[in-house]
PDB file of N, CA and C in Angstrom:
ATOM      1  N   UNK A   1       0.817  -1.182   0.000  1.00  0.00           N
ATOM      2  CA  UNK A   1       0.000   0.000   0.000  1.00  0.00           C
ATOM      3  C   UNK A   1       0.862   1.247   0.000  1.00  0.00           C
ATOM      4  N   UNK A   2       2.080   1.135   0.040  1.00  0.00           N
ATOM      5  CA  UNK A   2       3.029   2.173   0.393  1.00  0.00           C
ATOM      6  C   UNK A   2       2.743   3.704   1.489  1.00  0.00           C
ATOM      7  N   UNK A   3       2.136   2.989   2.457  1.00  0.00           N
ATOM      8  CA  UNK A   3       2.033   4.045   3.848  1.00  0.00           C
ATOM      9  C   UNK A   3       3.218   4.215   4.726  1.00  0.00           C
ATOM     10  N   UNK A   4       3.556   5.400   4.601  1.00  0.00           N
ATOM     11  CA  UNK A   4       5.231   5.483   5.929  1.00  0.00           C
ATOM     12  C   UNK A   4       3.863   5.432   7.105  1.00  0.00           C
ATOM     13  N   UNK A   5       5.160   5.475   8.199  1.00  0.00           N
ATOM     14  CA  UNK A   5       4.306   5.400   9.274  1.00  0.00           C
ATOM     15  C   UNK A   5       3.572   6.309   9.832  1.00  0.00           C
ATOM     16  N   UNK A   6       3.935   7.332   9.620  1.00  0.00           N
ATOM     17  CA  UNK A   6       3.234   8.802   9.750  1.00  0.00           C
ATOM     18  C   UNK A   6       1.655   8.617   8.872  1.00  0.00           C
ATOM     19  N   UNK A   7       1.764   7.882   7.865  1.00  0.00           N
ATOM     20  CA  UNK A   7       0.712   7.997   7.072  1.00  0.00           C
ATOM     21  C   UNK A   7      -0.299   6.954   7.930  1.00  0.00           C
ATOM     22  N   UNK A   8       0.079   5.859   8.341  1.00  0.00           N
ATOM     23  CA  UNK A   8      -1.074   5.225   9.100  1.00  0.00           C
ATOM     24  C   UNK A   8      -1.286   5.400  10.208  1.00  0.00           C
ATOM     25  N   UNK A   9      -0.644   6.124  10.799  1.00  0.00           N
ATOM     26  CA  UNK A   9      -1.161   6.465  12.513  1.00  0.00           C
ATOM     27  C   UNK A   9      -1.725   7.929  11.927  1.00  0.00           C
ATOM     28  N   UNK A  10      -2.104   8.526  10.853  1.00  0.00           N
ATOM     29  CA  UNK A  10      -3.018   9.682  11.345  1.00  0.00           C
ATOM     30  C   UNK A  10      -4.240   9.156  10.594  1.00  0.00           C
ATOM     31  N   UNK A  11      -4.632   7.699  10.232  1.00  0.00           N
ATOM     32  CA  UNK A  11      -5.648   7.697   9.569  1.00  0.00           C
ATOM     33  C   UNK A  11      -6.411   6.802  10.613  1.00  0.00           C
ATOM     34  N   UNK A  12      -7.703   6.788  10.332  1.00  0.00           N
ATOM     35  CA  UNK A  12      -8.682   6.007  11.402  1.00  0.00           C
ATOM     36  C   UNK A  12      -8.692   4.703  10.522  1.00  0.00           C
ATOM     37  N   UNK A  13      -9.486   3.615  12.384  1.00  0.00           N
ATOM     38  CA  UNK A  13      -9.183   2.260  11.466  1.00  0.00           C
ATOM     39  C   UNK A  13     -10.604   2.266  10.243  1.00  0.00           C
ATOM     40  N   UNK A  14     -11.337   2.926   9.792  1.00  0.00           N
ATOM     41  CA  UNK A  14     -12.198   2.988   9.001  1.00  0.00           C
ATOM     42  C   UNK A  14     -11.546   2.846   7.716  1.00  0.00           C
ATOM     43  N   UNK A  15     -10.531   4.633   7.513  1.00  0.00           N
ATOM     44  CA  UNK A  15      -9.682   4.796   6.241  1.00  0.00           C
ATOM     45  C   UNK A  15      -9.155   3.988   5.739  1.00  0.00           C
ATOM     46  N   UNK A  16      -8.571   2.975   7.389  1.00  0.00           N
ATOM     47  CA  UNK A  16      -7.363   1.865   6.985  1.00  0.00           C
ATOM     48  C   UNK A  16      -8.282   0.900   5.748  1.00  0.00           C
ATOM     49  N   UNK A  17      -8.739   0.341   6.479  1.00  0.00           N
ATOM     50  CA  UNK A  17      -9.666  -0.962   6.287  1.00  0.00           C
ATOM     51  C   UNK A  17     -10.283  -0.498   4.609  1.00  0.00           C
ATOM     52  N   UNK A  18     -10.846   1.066   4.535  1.00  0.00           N
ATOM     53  CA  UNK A  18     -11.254   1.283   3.092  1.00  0.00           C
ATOM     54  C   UNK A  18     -10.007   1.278   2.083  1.00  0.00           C
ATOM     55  N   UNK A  19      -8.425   1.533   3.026  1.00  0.00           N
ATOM     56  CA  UNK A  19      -7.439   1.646   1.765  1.00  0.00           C
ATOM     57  C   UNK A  19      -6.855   0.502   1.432  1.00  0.00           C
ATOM     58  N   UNK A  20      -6.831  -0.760   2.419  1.00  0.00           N
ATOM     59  CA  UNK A  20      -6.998  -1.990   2.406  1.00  0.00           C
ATOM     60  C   UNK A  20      -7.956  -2.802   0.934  1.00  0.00           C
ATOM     61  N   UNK A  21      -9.256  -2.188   1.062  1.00  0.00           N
ATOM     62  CA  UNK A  21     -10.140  -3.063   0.018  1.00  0.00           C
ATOM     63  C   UNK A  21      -9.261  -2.382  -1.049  1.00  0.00           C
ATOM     64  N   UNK A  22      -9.128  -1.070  -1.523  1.00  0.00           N
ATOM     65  CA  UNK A  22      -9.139  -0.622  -2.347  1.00  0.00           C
ATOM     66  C   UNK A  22      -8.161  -1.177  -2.954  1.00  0.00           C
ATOM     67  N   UNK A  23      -6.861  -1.244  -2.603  1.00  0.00           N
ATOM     68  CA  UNK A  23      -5.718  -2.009  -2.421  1.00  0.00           C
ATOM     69  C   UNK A  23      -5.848  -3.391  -3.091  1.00  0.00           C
ATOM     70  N   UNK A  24      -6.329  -4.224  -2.714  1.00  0.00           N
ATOM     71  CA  UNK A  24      -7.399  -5.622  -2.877  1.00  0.00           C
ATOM     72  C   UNK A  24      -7.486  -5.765  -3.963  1.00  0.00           C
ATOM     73  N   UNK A  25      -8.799  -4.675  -4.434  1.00  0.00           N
ATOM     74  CA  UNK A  25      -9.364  -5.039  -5.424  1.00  0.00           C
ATOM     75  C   UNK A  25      -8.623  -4.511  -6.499  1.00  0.00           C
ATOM     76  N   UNK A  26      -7.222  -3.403  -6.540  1.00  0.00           N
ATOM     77  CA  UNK A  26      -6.493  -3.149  -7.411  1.00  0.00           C
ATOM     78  C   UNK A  26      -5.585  -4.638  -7.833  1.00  0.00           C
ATOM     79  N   UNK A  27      -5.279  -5.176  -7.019  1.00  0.00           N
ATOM     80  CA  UNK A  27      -4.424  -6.529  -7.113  1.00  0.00           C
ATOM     81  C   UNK A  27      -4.813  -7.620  -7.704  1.00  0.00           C
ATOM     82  N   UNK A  28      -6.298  -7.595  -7.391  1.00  0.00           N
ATOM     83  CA  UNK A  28      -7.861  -8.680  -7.886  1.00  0.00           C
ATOM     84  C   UNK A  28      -7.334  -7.865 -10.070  1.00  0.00           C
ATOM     85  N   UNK A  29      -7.905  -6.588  -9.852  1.00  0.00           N
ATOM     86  CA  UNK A  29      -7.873  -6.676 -11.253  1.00  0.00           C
ATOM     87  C   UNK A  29      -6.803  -6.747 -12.302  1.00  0.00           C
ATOM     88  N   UNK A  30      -5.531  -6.476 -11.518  1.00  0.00           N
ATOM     89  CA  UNK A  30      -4.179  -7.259 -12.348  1.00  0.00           C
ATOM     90  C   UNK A  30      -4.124  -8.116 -12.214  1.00  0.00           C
ATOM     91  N   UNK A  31      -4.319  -9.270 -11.323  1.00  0.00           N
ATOM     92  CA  UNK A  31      -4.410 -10.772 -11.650  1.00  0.00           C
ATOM     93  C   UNK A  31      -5.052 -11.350 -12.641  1.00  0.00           C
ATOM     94  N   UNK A  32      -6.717 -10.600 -13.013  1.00  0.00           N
ATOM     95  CA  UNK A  32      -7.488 -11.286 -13.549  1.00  0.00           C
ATOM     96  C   UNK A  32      -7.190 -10.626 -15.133  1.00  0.00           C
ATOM     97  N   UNK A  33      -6.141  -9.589 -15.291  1.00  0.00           N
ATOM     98  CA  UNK A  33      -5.772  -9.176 -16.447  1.00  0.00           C
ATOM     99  C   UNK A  33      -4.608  -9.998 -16.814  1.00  0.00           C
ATOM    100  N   UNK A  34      -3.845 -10.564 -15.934  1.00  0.00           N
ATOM    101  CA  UNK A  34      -2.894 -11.596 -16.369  1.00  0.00           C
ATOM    102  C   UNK A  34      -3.594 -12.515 -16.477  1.00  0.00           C
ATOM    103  N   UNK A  35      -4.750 -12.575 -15.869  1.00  0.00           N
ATOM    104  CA  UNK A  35      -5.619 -14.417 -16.144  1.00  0.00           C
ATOM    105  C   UNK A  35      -6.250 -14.487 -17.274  1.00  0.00           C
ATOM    106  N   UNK A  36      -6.524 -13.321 -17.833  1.00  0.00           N
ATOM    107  CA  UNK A  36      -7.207 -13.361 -19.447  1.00  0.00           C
ATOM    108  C   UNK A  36      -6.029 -13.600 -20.201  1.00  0.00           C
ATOM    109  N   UNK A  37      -5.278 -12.378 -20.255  1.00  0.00           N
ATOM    110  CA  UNK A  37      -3.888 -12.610 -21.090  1.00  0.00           C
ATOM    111  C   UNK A  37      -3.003 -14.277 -21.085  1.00  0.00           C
ATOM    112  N   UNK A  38      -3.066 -14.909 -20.082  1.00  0.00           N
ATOM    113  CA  UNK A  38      -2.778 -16.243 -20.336  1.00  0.00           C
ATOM    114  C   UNK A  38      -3.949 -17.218 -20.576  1.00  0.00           C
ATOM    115  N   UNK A  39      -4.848 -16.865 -20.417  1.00  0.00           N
ATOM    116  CA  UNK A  39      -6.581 -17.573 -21.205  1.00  0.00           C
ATOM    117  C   UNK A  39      -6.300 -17.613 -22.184  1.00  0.00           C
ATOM    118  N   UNK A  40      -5.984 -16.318 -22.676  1.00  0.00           N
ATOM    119  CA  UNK A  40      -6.124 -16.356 -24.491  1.00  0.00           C
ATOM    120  C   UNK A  40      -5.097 -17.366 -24.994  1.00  0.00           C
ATOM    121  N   UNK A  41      -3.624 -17.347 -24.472  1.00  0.00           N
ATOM    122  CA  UNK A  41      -2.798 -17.884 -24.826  1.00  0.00           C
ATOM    123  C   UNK A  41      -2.705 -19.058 -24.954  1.00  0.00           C
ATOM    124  N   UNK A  42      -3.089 -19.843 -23.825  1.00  0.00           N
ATOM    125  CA  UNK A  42      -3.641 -21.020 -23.810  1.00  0.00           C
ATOM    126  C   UNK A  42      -4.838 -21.597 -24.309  1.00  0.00           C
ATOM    127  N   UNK A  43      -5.701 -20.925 -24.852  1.00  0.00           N
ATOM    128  CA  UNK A  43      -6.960 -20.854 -25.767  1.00  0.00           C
ATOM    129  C   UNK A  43      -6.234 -21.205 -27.293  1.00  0.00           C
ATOM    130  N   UNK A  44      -5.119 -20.636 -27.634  1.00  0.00           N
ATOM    131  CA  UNK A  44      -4.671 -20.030 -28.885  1.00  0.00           C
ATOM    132  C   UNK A  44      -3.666 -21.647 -28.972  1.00  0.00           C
ATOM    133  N   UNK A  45      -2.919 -21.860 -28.573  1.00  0.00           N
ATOM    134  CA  UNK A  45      -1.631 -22.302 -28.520  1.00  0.00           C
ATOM    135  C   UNK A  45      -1.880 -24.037 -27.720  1.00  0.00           C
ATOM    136  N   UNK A  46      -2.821 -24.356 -26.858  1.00  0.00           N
ATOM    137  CA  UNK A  46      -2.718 -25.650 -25.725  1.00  0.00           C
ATOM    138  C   UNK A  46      -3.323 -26.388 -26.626  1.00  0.00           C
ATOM    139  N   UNK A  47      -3.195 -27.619 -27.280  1.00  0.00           N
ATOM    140  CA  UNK A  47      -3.946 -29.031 -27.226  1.00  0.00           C
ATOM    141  C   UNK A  47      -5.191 -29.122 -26.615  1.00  0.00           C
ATOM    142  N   UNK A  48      -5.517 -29.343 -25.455  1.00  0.00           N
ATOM    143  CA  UNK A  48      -6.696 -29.159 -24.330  1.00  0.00           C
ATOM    144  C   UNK A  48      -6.972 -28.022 -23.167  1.00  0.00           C
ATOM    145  N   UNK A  49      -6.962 -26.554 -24.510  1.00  0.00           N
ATOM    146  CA  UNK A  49      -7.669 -25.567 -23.124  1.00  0.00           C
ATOM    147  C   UNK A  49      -8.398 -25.557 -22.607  1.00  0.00           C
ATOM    148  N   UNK A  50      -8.465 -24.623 -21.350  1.00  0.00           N
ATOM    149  CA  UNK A  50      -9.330 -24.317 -20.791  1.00  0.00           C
ATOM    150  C   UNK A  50     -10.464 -23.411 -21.282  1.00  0.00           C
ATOM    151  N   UNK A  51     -12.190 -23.770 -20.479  1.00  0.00           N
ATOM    152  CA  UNK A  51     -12.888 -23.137 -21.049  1.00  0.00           C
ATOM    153  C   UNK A  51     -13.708 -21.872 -20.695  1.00  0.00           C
ATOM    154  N   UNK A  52     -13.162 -21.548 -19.294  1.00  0.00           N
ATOM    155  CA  UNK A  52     -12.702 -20.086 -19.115  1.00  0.00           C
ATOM    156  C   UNK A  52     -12.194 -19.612 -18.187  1.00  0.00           C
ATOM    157  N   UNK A  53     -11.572 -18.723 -18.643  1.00  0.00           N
ATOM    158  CA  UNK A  53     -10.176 -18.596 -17.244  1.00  0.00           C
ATOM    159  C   UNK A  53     -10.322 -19.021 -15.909  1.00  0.00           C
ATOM    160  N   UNK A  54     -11.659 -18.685 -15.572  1.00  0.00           N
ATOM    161  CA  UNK A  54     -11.544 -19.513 -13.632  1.00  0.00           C
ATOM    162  C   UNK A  54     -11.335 -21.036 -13.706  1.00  0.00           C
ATOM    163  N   UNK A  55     -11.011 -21.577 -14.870  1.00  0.00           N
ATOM    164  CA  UNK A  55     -10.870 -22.228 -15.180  1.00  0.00           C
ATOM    165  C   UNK A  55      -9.621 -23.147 -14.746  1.00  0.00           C
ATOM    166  N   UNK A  56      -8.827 -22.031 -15.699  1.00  0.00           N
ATOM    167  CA  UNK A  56      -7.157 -21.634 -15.604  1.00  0.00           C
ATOM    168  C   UNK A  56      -6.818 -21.368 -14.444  1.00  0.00           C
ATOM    169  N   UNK A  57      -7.617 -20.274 -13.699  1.00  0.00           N
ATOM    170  CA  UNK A  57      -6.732 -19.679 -12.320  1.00  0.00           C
ATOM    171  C   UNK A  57      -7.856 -19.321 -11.440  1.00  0.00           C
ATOM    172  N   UNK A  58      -8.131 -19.720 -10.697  1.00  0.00           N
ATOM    173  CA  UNK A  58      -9.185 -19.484 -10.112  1.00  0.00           C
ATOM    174  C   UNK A  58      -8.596 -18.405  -8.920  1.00  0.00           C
ATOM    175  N   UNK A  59      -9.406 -17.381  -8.596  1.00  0.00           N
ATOM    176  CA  UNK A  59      -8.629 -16.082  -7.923  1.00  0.00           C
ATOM    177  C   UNK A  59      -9.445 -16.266  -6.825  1.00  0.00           C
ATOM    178  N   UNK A  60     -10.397 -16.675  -6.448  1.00  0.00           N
ATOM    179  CA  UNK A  60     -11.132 -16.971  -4.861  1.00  0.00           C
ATOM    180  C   UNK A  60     -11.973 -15.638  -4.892  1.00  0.00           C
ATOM    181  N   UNK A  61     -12.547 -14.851  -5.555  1.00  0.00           N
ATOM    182  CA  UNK A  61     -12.814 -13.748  -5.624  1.00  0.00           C
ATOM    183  C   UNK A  61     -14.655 -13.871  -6.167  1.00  0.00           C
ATOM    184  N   UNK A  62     -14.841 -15.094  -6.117  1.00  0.00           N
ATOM    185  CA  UNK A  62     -16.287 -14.896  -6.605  1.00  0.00           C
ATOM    186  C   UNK A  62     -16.993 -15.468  -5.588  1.00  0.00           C
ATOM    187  N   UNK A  63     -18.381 -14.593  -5.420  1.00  0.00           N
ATOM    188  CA  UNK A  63     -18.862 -14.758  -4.319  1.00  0.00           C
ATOM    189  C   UNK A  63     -20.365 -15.645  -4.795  1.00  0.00           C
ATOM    190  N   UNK A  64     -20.579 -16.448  -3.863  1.00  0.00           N
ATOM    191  CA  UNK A  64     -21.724 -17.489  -4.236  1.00  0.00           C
ATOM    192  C   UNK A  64     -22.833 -17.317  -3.508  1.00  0.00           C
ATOM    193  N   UNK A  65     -23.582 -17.148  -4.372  1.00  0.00           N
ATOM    194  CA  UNK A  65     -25.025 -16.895  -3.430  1.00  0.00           C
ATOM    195  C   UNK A  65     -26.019 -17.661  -3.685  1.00  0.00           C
ATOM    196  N   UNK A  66     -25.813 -18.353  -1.941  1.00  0.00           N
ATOM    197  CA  UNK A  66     -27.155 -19.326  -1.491  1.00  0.00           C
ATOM    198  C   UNK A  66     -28.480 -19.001  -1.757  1.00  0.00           C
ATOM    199  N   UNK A  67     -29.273 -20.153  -1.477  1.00  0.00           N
ATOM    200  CA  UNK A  67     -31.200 -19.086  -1.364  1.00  0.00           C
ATOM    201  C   UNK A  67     -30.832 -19.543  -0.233  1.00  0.00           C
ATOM    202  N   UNK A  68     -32.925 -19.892   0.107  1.00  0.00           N
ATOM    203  CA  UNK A  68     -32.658 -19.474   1.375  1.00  0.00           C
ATOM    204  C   UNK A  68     -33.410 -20.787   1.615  1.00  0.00           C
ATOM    205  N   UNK A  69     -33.720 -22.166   0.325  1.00  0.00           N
ATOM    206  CA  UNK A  69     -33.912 -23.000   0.407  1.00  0.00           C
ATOM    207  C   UNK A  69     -32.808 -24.247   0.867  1.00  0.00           C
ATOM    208  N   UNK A  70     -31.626 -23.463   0.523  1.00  0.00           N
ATOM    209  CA  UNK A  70     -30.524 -24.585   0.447  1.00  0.00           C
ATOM    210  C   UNK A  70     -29.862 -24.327   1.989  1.00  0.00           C
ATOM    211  N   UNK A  71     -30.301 -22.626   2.285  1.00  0.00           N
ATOM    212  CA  UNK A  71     -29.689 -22.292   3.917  1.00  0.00           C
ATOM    213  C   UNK A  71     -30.367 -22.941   4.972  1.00  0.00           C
ATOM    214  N   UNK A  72     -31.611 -23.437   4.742  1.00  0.00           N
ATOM    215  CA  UNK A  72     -32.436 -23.683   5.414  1.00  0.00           C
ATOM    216  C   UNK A  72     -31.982 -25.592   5.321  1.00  0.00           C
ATOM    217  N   UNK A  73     -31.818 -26.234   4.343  1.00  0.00           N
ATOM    218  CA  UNK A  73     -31.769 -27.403   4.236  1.00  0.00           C
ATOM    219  C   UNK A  73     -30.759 -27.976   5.007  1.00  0.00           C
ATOM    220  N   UNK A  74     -29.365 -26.942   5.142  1.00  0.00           N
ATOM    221  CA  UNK A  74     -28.259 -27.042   5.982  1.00  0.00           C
ATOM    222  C   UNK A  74     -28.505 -26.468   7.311  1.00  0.00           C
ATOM    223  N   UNK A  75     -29.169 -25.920   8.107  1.00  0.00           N
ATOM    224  CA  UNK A  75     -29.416 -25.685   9.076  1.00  0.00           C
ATOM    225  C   UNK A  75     -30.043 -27.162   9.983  1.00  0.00           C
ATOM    226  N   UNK A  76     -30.973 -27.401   9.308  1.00  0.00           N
ATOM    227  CA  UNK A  76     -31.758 -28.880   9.128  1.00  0.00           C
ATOM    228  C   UNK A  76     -31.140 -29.962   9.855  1.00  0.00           C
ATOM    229  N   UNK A  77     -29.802 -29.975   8.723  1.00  0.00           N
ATOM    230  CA  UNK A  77     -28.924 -30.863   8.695  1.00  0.00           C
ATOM    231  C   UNK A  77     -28.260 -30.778  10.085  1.00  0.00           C
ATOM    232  N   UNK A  78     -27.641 -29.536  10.330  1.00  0.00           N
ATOM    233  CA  UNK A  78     -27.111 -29.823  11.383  1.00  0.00           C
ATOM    234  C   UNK A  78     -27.781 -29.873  12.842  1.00  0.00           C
ATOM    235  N   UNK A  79     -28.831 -29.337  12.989  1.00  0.00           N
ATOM    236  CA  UNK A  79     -30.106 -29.507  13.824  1.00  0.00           C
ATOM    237  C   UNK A  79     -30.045 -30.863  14.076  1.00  0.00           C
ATOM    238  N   UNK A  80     -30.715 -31.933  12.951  1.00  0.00           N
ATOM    239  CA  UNK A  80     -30.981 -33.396  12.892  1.00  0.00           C
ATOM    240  C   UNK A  80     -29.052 -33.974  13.475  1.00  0.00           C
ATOM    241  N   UNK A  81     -28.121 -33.540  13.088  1.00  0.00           N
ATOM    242  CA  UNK A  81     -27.268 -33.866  13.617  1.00  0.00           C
ATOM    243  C   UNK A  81     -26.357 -33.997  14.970  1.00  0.00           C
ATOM    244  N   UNK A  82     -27.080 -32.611  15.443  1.00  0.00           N
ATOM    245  CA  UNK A  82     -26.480 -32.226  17.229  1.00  0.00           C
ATOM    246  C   UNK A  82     -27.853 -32.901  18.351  1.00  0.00           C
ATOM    247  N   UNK A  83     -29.235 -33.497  17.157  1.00  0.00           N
ATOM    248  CA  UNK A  83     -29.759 -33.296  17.927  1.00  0.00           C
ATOM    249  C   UNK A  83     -30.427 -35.004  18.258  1.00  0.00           C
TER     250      UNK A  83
END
């Protein structure tokens, strides 16, 4: 993030934490610009590519969203299990 120390002791832990994501998600989108740029390559050039980059590189960055049928089915589960 390149903060001297002067720079993070006058910021609150709010700023921190927002220059943190920001930080993040700058790093998230050069990865996933090197993950296309070697998609293609390997699209172009491999015997058996891949058929799309999360494919290739999976960055942990995608978020999955439950209902509230499947939250409920696992709750269930562990209910029927402790109980």
């Amino acid at each position: 993030m390149g903060l001297m120390p002067v720079d993070f002791y006058s910021v609150s832990p709010k700023e921190f934490m927002l220059m943190a994501e920001g930080y993040r998600a700058g790093r998230i989108d050069d990865y996933k610009l090197n993950r296309n740029i070697i998609f293609m390559m390997a699209r172009l050039w491999s015997s058996k590519p891949p058929n799309s980059p999360n494919e290739l590189w999976d960055l942990g960055d995608e978020v999955v969203q439950s209902s509230d049928d499947e939250l409920a089915k696992l709750f269930e589960a562990v209910k029927n299990k402790n109980g």
